[in-house]
N, C-alpha and C. Protein backbone atom coordinates (compact mmCIF):
# COMPACT_ATOMS: atom_id res chain seq x y z
N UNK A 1 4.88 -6.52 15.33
CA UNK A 1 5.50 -5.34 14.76
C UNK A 1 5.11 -4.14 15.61
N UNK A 2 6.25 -3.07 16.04
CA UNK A 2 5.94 -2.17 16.80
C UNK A 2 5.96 -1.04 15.94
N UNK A 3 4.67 0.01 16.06
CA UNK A 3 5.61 1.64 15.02
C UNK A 3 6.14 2.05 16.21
N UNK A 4 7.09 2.94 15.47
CA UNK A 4 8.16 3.85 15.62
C UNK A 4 7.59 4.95 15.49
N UNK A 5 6.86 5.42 14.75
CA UNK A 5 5.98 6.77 14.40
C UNK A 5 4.24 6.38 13.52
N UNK A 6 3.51 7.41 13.53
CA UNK A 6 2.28 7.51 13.10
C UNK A 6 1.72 6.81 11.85
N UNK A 7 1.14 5.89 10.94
CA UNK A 7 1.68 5.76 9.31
C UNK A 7 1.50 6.81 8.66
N UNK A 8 2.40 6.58 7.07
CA UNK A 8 2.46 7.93 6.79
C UNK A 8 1.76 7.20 5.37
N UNK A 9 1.74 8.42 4.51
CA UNK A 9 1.59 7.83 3.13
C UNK A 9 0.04 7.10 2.65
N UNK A 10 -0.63 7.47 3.56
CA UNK A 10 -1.99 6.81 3.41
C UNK A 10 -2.83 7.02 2.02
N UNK A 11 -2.91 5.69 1.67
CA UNK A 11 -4.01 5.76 -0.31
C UNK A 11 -4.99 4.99 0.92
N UNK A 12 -6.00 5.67 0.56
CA UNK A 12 -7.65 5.06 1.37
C UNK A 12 -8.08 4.00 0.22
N UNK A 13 -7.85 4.01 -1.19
CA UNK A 13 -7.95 3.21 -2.01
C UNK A 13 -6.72 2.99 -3.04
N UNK A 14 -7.10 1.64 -2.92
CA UNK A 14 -6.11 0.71 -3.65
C UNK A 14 -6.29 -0.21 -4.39
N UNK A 15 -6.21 -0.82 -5.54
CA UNK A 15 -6.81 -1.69 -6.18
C UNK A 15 -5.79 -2.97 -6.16
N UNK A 16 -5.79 -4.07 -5.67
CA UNK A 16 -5.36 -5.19 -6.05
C UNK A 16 -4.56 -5.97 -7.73
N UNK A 17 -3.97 -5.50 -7.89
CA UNK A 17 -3.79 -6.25 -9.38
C UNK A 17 -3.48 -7.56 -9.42
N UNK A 18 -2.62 -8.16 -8.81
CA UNK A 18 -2.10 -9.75 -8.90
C UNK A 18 -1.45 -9.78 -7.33
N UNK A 19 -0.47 -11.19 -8.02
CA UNK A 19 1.01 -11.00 -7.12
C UNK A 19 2.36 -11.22 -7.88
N UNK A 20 3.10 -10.33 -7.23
CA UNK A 20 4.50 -10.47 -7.84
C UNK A 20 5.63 -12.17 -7.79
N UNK A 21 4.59 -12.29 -6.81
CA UNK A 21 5.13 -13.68 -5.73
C UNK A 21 4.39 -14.21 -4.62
N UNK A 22 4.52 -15.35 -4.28
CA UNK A 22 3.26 -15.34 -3.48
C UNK A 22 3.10 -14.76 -2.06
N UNK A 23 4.08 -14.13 -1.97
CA UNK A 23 4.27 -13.04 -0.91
C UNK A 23 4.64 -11.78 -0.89
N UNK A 24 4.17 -11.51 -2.36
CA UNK A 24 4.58 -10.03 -2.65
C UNK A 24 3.05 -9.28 -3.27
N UNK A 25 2.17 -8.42 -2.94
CA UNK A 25 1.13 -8.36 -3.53
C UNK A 25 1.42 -7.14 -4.48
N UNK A 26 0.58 -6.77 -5.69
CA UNK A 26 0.78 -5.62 -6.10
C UNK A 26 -0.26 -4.92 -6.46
N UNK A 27 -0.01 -3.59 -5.97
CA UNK A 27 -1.37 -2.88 -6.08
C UNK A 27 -1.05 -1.28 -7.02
N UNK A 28 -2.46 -0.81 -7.20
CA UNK A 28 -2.38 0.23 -7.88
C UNK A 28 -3.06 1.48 -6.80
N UNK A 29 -2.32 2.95 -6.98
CA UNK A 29 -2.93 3.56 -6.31
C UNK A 29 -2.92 4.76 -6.57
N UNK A 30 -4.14 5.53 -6.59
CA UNK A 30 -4.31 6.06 -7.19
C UNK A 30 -3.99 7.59 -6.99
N UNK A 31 -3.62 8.41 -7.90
CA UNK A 31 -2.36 9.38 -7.99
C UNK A 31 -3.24 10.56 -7.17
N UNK A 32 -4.53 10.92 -7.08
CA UNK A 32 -5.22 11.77 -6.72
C UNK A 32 -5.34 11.49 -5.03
N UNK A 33 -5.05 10.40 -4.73
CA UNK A 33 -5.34 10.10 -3.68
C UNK A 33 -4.00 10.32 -2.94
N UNK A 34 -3.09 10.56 -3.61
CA UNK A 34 -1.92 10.84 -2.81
C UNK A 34 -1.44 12.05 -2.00
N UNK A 35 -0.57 11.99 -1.20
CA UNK A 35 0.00 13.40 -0.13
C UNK A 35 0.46 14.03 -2.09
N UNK A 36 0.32 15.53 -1.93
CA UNK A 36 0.59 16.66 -2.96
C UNK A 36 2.47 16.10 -3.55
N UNK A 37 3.21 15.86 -2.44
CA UNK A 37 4.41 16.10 -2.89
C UNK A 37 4.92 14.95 -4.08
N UNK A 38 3.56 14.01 -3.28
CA UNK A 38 4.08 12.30 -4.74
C UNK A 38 2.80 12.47 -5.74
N UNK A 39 1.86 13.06 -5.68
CA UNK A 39 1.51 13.31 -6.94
C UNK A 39 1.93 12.89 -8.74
N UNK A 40 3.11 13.97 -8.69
CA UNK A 40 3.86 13.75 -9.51
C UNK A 40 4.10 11.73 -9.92
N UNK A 41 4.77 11.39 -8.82
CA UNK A 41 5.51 10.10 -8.70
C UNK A 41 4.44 9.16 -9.08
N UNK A 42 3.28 9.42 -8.14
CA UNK A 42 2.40 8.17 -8.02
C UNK A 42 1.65 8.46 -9.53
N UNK A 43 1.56 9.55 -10.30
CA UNK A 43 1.50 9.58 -11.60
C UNK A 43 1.97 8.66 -12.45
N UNK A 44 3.34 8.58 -12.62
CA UNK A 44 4.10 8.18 -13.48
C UNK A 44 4.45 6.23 -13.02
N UNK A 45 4.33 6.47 -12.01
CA UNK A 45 4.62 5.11 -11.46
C UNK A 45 3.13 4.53 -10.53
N UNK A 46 1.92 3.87 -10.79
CA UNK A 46 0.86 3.92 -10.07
C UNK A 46 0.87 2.63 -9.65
N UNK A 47 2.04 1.49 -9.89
CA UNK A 47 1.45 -0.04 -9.36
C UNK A 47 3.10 0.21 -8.26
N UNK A 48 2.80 -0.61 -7.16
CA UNK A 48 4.16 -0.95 -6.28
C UNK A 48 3.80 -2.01 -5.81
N UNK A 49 5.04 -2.36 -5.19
CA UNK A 49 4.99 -4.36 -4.33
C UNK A 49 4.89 -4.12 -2.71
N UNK A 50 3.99 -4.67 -1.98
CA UNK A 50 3.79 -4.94 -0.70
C UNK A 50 4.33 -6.36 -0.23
N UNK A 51 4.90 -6.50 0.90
CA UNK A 51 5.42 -7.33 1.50
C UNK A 51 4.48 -8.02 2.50
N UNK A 52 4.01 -6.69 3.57
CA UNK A 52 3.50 -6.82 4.43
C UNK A 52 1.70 -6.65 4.52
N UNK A 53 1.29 -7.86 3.75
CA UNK A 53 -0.34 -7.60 3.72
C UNK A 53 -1.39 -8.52 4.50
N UNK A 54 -2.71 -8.36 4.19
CA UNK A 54 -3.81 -9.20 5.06
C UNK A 54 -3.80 -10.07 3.96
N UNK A 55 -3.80 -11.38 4.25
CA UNK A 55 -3.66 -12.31 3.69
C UNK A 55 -5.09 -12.35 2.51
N UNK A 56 -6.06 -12.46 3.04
CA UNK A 56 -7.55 -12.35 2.54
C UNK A 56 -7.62 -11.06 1.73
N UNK A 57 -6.76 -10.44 1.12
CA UNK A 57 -6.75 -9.87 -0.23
C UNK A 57 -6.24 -10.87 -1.58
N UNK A 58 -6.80 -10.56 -2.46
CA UNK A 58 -7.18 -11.44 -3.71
C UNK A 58 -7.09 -10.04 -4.77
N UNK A 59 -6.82 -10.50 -6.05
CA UNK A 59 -6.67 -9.63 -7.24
C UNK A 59 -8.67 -8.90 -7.50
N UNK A 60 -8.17 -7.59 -7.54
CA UNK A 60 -9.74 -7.71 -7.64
C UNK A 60 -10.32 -6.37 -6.60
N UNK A 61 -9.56 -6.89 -5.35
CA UNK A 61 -9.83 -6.25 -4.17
C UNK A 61 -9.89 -4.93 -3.85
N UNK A 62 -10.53 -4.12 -3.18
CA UNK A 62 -9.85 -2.91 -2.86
C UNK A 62 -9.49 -3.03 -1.23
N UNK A 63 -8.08 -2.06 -1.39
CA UNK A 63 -7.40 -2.04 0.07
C UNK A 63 -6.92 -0.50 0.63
N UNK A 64 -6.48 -0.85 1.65
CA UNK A 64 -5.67 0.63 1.71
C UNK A 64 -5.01 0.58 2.19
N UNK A 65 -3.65 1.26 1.62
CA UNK A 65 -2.01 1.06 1.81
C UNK A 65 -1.43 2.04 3.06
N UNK A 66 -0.62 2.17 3.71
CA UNK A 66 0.31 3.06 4.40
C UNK A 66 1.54 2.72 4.76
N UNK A 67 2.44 3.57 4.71
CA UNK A 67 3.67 2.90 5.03
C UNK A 67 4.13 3.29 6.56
N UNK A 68 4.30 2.01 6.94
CA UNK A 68 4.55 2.17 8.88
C UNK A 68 6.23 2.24 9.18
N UNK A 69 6.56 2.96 10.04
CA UNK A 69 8.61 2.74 10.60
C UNK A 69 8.37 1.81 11.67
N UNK A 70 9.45 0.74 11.61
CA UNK A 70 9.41 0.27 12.72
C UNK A 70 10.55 -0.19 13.10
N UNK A 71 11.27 -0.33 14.41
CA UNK A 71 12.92 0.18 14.74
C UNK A 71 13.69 -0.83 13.95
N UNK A 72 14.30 -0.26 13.09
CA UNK A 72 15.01 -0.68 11.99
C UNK A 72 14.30 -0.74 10.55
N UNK A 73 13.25 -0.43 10.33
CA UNK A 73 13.14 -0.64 8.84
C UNK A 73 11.73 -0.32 8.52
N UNK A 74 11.30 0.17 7.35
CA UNK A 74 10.25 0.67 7.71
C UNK A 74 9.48 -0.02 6.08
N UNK A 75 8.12 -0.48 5.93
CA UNK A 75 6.91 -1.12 5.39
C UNK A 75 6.00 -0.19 4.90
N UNK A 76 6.04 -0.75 3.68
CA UNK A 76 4.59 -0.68 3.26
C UNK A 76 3.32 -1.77 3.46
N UNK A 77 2.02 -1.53 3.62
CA UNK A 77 0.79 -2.44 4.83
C UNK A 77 -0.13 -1.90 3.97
N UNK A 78 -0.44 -3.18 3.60
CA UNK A 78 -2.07 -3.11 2.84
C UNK A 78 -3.42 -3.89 3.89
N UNK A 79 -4.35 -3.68 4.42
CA UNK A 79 -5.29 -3.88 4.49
C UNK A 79 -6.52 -3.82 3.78
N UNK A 80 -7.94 -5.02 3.96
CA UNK A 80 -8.83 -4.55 3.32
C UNK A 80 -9.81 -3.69 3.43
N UNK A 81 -10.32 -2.83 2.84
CA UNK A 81 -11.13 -1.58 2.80
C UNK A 81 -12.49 -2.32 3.36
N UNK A 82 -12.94 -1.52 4.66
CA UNK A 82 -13.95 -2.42 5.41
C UNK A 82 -15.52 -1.12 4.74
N UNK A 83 -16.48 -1.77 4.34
CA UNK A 83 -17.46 -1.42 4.03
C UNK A 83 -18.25 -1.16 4.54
């Protein structure tokens, strides 16, 4: 996968909840931790589905999300939060 631009949208923490599918993970994130303008959003709506994750996340986990462009289509990317 190549970016197209910088990631944007960065939650430094993320909590793991399940999976939607076994290739769909879903996480929670948390509304304070967001850019000012989704505030609001990530309020009202705090769990979403990832496509594109590190496999070695498990329910439970903490991660951290960003969403990357890449020519044609652009992802949300969870990694795990390194300690």
């Amino acid at each position: 996968m190549t970016w197209t631009s910088p990631p944007r949208h960065i939650h430094p923490r993320a909590f793991v909840v399940g999976y939607a599918a076994p290739s769909c993970l879903v996480v929670a994130r948390p509304w304070v931790d967001s850019e000012a303008q989704l505030h609001d959003w990530n309020r009202q709506y705090p769990l979403t589905t990832i496509r594109l994750f590190d496999q070695s996340l498990k329910p439970g986990d903490w991660c951290t999300t960003a969403y990357v462009s890449t020519r044609g289509s652009g992802e949300s990317v969870a990694i795990p939060v390194v300690a």
